[in-house]
PDB file of N, CA and C in Angstrom:
ATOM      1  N   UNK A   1       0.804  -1.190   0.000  1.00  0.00           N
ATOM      2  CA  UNK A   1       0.000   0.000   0.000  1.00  0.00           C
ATOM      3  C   UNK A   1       0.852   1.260   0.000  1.00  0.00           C
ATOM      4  N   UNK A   2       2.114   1.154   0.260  1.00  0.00           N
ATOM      5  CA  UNK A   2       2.734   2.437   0.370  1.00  0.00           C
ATOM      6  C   UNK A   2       3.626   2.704  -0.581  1.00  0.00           C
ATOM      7  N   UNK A   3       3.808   3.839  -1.373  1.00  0.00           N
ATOM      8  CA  UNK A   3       3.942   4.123  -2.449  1.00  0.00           C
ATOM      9  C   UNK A   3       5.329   5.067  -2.186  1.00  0.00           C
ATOM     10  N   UNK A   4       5.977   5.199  -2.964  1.00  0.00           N
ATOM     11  CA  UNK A   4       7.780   6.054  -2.977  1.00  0.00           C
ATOM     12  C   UNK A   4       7.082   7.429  -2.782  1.00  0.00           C
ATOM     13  N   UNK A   5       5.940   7.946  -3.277  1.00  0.00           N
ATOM     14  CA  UNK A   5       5.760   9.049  -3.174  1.00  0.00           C
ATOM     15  C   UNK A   5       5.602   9.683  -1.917  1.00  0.00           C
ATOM     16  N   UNK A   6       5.086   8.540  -1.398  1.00  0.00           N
ATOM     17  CA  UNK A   6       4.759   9.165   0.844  1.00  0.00           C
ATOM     18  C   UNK A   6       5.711   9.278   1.246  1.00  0.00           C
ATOM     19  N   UNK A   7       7.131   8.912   0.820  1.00  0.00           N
ATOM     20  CA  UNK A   7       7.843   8.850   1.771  1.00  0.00           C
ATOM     21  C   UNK A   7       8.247  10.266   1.761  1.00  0.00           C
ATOM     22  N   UNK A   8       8.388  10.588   3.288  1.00  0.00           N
ATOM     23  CA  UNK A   8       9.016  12.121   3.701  1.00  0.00           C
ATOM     24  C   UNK A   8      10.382  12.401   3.396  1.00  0.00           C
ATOM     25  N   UNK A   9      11.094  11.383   3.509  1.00  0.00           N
ATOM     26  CA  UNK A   9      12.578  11.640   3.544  1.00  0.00           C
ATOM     27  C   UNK A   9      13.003  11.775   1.807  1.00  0.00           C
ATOM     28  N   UNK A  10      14.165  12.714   1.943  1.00  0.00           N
ATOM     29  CA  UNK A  10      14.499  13.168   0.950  1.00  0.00           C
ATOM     30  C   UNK A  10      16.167  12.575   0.958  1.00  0.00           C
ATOM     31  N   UNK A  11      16.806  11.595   0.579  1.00  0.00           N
ATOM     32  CA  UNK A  11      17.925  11.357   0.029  1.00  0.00           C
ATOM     33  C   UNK A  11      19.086  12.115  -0.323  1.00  0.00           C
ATOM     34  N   UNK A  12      18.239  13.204  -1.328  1.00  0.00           N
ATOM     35  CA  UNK A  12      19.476  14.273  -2.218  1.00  0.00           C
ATOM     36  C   UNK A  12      19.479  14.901  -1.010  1.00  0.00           C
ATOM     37  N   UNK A  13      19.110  15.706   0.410  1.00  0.00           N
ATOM     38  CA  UNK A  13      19.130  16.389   1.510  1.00  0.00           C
ATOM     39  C   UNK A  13      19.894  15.515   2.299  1.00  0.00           C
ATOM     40  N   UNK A  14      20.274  15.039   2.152  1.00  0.00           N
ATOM     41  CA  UNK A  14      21.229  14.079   3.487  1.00  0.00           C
ATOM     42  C   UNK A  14      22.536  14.763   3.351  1.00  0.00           C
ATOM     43  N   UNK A  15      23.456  15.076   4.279  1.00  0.00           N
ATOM     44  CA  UNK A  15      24.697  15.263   3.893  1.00  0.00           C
ATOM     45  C   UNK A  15      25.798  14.167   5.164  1.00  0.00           C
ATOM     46  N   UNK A  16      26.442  14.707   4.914  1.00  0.00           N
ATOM     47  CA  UNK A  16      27.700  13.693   5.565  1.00  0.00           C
ATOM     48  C   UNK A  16      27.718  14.440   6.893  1.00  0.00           C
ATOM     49  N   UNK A  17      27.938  14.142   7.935  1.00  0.00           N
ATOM     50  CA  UNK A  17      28.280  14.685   9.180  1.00  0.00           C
ATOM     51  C   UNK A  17      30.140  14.926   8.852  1.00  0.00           C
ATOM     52  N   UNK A  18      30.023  16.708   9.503  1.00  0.00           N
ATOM     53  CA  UNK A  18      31.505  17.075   9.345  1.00  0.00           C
ATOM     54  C   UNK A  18      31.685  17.563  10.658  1.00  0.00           C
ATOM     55  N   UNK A  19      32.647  17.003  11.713  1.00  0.00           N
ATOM     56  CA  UNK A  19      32.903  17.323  13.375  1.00  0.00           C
ATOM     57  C   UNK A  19      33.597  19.035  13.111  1.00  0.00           C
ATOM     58  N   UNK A  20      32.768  19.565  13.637  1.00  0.00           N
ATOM     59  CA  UNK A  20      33.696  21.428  14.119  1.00  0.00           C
ATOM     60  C   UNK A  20      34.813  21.157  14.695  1.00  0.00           C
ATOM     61  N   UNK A  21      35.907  21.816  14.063  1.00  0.00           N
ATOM     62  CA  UNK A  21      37.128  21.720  14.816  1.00  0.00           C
ATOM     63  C   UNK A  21      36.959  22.870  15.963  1.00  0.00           C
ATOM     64  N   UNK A  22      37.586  22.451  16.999  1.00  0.00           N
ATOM     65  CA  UNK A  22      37.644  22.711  18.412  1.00  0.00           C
ATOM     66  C   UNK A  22      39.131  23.488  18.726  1.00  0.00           C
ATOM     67  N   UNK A  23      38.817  24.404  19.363  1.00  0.00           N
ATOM     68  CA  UNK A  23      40.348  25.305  19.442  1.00  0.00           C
ATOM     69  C   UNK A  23      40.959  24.717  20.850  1.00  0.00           C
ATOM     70  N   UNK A  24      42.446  25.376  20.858  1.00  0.00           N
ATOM     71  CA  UNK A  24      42.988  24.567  22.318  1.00  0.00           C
ATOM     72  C   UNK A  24      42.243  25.336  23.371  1.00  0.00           C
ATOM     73  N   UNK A  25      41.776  26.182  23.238  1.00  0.00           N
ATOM     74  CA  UNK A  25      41.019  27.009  24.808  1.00  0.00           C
ATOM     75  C   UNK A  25      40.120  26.150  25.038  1.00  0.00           C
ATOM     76  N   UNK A  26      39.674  25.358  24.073  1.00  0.00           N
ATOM     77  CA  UNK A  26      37.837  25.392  24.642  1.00  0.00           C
ATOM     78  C   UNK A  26      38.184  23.909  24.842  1.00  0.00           C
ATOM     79  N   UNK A  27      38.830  22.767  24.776  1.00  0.00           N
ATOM     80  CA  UNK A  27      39.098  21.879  25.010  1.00  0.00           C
ATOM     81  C   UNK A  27      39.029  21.585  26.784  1.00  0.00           C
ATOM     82  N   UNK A  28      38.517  20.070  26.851  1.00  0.00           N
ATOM     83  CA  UNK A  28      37.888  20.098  28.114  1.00  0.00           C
ATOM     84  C   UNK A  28      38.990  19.795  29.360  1.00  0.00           C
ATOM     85  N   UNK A  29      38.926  19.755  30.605  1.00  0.00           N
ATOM     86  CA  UNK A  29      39.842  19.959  31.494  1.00  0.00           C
ATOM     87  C   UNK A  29      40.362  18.197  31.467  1.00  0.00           C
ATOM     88  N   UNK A  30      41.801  17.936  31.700  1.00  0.00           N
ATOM     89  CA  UNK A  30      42.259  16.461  31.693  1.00  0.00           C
ATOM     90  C   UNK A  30      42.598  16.536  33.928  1.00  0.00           C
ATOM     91  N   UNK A  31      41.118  16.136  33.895  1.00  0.00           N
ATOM     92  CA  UNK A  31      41.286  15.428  35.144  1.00  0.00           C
ATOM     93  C   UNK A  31      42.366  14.731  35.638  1.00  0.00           C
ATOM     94  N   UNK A  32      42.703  13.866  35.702  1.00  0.00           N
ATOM     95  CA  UNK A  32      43.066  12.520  36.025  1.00  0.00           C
ATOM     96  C   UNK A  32      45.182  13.451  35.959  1.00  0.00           C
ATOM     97  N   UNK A  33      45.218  14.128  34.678  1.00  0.00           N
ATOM     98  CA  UNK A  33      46.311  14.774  34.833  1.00  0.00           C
ATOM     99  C   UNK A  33      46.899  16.014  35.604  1.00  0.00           C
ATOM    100  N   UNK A  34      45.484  16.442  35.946  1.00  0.00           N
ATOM    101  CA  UNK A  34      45.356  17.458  37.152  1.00  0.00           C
ATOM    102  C   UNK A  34      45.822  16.878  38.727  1.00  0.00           C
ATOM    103  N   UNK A  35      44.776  15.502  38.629  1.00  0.00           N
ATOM    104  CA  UNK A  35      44.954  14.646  40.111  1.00  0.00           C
ATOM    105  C   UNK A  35      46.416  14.303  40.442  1.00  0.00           C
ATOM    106  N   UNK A  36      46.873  13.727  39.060  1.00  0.00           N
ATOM    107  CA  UNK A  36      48.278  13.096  39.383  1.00  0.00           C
ATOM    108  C   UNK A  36      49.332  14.385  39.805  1.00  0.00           C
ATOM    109  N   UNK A  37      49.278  15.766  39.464  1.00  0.00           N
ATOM    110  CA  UNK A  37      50.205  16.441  39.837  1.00  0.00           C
ATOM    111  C   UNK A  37      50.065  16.846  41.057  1.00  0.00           C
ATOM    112  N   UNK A  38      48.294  16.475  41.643  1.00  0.00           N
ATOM    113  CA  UNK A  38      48.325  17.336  43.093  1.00  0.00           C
ATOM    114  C   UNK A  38      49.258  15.940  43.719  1.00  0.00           C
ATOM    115  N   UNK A  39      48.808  14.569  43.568  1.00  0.00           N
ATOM    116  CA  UNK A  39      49.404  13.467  44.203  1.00  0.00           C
ATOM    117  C   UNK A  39      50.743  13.849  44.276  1.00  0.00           C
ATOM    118  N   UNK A  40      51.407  13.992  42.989  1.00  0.00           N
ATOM    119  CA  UNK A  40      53.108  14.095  42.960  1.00  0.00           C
ATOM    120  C   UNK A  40      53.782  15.011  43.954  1.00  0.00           C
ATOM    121  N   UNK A  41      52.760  16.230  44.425  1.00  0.00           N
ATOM    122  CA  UNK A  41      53.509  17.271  45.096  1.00  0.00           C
ATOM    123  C   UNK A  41      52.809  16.550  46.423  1.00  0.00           C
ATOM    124  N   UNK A  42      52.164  16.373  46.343  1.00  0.00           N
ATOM    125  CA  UNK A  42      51.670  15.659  47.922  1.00  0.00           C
ATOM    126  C   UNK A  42      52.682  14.438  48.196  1.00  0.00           C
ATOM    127  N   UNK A  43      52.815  13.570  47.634  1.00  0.00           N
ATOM    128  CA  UNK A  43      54.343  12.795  47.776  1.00  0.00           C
ATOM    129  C   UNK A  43      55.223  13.267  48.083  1.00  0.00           C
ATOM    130  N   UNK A  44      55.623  14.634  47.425  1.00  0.00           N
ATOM    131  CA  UNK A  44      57.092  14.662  47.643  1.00  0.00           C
ATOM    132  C   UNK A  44      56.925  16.116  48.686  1.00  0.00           C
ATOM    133  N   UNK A  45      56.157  16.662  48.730  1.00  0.00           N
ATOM    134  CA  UNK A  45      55.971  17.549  50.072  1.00  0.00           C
ATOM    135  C   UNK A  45      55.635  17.295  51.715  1.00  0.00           C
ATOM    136  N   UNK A  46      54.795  16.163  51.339  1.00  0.00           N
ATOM    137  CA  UNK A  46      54.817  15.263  53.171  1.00  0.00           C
ATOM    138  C   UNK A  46      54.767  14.385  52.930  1.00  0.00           C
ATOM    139  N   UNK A  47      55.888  13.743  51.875  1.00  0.00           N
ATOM    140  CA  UNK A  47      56.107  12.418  52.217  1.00  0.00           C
ATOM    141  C   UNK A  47      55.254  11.216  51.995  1.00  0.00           C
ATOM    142  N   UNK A  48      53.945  11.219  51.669  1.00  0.00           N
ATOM    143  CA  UNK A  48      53.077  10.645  51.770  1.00  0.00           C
ATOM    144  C   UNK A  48      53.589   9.286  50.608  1.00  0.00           C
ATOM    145  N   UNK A  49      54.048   7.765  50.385  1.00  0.00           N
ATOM    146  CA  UNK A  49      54.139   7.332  49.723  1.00  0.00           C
ATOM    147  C   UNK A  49      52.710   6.513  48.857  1.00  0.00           C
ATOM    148  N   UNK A  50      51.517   7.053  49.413  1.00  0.00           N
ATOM    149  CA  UNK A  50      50.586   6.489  48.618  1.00  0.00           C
ATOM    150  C   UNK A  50      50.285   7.646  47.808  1.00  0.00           C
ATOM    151  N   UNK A  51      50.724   8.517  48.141  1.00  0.00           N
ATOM    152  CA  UNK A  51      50.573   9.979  47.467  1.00  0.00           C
ATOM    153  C   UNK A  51      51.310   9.862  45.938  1.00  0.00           C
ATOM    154  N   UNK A  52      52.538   9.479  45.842  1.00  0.00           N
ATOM    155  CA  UNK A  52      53.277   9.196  44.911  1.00  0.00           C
ATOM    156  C   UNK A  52      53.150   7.865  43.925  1.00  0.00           C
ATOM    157  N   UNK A  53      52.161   6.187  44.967  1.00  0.00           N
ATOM    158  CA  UNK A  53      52.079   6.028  44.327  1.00  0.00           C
ATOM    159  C   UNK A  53      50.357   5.978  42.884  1.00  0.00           C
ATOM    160  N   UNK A  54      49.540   6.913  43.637  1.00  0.00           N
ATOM    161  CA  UNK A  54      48.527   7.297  42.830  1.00  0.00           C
ATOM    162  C   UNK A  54      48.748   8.174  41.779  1.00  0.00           C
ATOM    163  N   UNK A  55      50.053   8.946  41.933  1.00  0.00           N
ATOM    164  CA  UNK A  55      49.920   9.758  40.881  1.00  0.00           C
ATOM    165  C   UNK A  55      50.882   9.232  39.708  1.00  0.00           C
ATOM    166  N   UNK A  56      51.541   7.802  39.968  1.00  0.00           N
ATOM    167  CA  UNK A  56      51.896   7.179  38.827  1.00  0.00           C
ATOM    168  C   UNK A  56      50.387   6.790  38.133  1.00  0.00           C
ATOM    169  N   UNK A  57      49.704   6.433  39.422  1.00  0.00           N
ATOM    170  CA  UNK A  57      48.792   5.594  38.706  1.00  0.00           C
ATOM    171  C   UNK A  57      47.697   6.785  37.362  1.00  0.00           C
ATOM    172  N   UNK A  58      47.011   7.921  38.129  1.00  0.00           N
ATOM    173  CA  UNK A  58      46.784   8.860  37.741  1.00  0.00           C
ATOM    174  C   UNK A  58      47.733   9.224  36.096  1.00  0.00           C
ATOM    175  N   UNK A  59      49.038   9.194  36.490  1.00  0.00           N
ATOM    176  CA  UNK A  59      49.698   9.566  34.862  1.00  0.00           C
ATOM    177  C   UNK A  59      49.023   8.468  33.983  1.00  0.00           C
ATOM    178  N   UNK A  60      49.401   7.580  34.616  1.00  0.00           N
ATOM    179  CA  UNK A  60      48.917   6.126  33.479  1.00  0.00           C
ATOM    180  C   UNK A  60      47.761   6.391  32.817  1.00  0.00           C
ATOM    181  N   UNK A  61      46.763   6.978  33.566  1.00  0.00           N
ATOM    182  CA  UNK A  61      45.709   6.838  32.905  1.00  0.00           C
ATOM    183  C   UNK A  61      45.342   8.482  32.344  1.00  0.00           C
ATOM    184  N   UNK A  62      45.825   8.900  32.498  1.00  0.00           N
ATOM    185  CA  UNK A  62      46.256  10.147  31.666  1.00  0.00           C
ATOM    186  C   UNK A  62      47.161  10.347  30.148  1.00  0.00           C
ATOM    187  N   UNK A  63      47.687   9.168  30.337  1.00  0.00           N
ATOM    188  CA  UNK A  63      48.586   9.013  29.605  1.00  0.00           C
ATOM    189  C   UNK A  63      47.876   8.370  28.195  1.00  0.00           C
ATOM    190  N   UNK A  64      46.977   7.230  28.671  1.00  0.00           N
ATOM    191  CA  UNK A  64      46.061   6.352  28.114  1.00  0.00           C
ATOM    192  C   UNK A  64      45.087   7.546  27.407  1.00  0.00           C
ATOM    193  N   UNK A  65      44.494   8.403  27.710  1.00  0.00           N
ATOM    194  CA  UNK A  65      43.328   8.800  27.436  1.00  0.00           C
ATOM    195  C   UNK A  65      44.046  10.704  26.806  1.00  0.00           C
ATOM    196  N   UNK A  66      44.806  10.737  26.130  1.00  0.00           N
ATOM    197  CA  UNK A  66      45.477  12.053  26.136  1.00  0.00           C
ATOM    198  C   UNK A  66      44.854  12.253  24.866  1.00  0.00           C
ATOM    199  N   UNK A  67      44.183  13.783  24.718  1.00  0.00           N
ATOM    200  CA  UNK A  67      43.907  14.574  23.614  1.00  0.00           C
ATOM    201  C   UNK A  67      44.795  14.932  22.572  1.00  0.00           C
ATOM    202  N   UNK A  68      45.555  16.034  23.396  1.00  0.00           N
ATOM    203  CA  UNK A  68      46.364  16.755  22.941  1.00  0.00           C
ATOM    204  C   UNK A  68      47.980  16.525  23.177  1.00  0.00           C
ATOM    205  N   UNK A  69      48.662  15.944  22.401  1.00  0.00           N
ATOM    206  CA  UNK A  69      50.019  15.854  22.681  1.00  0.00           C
ATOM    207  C   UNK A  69      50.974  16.638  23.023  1.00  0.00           C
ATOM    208  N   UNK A  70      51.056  17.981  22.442  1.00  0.00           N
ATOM    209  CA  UNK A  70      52.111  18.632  23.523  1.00  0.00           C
ATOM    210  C   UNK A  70      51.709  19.579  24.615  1.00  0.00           C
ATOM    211  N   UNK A  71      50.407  19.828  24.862  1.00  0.00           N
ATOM    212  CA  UNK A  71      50.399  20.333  26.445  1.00  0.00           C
ATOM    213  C   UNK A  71      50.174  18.798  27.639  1.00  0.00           C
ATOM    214  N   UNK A  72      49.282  17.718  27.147  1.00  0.00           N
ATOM    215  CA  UNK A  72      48.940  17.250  27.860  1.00  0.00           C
ATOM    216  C   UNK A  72      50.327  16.386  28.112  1.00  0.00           C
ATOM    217  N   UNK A  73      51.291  16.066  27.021  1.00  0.00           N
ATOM    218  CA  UNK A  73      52.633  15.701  27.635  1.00  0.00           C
ATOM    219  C   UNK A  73      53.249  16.207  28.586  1.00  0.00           C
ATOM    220  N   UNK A  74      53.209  17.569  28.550  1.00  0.00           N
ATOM    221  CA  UNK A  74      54.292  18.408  29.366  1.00  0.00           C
ATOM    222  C   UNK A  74      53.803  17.905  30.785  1.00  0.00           C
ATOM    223  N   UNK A  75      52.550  18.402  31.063  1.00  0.00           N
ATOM    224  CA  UNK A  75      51.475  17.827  32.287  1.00  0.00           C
ATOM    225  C   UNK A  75      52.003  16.814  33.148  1.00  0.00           C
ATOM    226  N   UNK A  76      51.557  15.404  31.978  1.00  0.00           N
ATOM    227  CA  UNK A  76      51.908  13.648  32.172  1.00  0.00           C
ATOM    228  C   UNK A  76      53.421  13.994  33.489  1.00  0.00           C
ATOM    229  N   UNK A  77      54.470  14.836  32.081  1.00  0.00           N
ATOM    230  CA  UNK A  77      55.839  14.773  32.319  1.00  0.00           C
ATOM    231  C   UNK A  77      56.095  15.133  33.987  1.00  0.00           C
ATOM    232  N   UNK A  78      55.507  16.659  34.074  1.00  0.00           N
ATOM    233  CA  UNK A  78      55.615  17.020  35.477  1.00  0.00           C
ATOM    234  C   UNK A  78      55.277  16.509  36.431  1.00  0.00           C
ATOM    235  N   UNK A  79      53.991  15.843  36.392  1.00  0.00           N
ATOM    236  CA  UNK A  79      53.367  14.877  37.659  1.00  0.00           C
ATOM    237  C   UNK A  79      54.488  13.742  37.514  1.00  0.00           C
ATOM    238  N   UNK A  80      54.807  12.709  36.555  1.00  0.00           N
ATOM    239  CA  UNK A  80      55.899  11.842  36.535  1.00  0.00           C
ATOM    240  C   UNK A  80      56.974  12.129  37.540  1.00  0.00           C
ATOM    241  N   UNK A  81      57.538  13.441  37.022  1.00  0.00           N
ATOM    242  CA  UNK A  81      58.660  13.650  37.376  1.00  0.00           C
ATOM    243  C   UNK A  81      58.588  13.672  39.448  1.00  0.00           C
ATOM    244  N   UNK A  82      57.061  14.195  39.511  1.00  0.00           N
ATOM    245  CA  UNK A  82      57.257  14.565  40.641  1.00  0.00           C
ATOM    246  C   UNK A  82      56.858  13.118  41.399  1.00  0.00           C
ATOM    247  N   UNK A  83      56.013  11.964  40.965  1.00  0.00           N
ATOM    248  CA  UNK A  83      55.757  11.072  41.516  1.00  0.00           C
ATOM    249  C   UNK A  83      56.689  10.154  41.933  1.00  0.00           C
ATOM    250  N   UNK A  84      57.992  10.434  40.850  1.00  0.00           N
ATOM    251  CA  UNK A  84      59.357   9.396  40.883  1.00  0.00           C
ATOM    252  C   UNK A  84      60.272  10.366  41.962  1.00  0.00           C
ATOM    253  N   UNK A  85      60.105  11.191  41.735  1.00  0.00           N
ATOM    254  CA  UNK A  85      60.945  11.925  43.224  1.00  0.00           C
ATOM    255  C   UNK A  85      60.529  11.473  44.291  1.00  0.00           C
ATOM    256  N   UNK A  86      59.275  11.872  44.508  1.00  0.00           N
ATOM    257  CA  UNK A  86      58.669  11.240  45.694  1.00  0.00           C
ATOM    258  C   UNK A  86      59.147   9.907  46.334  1.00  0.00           C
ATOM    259  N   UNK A  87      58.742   8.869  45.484  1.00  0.00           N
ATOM    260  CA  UNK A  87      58.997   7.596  45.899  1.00  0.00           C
ATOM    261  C   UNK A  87      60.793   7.190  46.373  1.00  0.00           C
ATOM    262  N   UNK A  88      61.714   8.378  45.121  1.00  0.00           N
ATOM    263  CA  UNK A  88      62.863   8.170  45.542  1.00  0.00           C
ATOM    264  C   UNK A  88      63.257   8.876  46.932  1.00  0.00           C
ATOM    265  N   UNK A  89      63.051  10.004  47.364  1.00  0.00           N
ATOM    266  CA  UNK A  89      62.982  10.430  48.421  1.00  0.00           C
ATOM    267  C   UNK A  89      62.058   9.642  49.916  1.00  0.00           C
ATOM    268  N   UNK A  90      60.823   8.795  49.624  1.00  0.00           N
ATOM    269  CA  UNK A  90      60.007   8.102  50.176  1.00  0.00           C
ATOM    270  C   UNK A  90      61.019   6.697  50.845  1.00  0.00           C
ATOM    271  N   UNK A  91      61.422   5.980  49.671  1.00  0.00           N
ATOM    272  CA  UNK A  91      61.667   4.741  49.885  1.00  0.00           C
ATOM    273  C   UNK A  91      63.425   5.016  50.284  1.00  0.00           C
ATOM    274  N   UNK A  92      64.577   5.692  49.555  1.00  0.00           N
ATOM    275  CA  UNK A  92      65.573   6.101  49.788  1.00  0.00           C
ATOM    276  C   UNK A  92      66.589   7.248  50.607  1.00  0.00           C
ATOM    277  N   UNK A  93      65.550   7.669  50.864  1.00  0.00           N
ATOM    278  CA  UNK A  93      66.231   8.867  51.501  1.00  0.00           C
ATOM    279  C   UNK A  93      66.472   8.917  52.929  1.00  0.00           C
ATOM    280  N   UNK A  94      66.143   9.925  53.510  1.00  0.00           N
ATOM    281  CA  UNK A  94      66.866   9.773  54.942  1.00  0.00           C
ATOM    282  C   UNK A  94      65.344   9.559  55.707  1.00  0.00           C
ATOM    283  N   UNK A  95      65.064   9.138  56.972  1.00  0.00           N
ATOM    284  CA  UNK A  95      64.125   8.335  57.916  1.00  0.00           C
ATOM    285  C   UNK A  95      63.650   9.898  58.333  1.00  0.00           C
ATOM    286  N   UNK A  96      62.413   9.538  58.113  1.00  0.00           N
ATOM    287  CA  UNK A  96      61.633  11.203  59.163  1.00  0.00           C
ATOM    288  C   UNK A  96      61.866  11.246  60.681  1.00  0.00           C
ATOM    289  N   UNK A  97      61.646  12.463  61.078  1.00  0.00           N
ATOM    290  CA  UNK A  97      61.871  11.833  62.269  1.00  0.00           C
ATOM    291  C   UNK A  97      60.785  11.464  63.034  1.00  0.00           C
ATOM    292  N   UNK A  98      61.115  10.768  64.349  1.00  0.00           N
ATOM    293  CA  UNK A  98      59.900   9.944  64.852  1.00  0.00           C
ATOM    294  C   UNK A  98      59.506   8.800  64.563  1.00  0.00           C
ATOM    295  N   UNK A  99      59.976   8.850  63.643  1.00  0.00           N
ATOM    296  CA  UNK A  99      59.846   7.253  62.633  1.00  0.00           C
ATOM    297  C   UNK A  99      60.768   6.201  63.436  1.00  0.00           C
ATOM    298  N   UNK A 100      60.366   5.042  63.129  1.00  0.00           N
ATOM    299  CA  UNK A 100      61.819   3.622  62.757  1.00  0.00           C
ATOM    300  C   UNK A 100      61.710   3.632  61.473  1.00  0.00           C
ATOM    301  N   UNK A 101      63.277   3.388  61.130  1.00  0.00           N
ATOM    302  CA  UNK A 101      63.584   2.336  60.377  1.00  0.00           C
ATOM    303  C   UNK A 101      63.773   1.299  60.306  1.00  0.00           C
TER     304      UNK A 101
END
């Protein structure tokens, strides 16, 4: 009963979906690379060794999920840098005090 003519949709009107390019401002905030740098300075500022080791974990998955390659590298890099201090200062360095070793 139904005939080409009912139909509403028009074919030649279709076009292709084209994604808007997106500028670096408006691009959305990288969590996870935010977290890992507060962890890294929290490691290596009181010591905290779970502090240092979340914000490896934090890079990892920052690392995994990265937009933009050279800001969100630099980011990765700094929390890294600061999470591996940490742990080297954590696990190697000199005993806090109050502590045993």
């Amino acid at each position: 009963m139904s005939s080409q003519g009912n139909d509403p949709r028009q074919p030649s009107a279709a076009k292709p979906f084209v994604p808007q390019p997106v500028s670096q401002q408006d691009l959305p905030i990288d969590y996870s690379g935010f977290i890992a740098v507060i962890f890294g300075v929290a490691g290596v500022m009181f010591r905290y060794k779970i502090g240092s080791w979340l914000a490896i974990i934090f890079c990892a998955q920052s690392l995994a999920n990265m937009r933009n390659v050279e800001t969100d590298l630099k980011q990765i890099s700094m929390a890294m840098m600061f999470a591996i201090m940490g742990l080297v200062t954590n696990y190697y360095g000199p005993a806090r005090p109050g502590t045993k070793s």
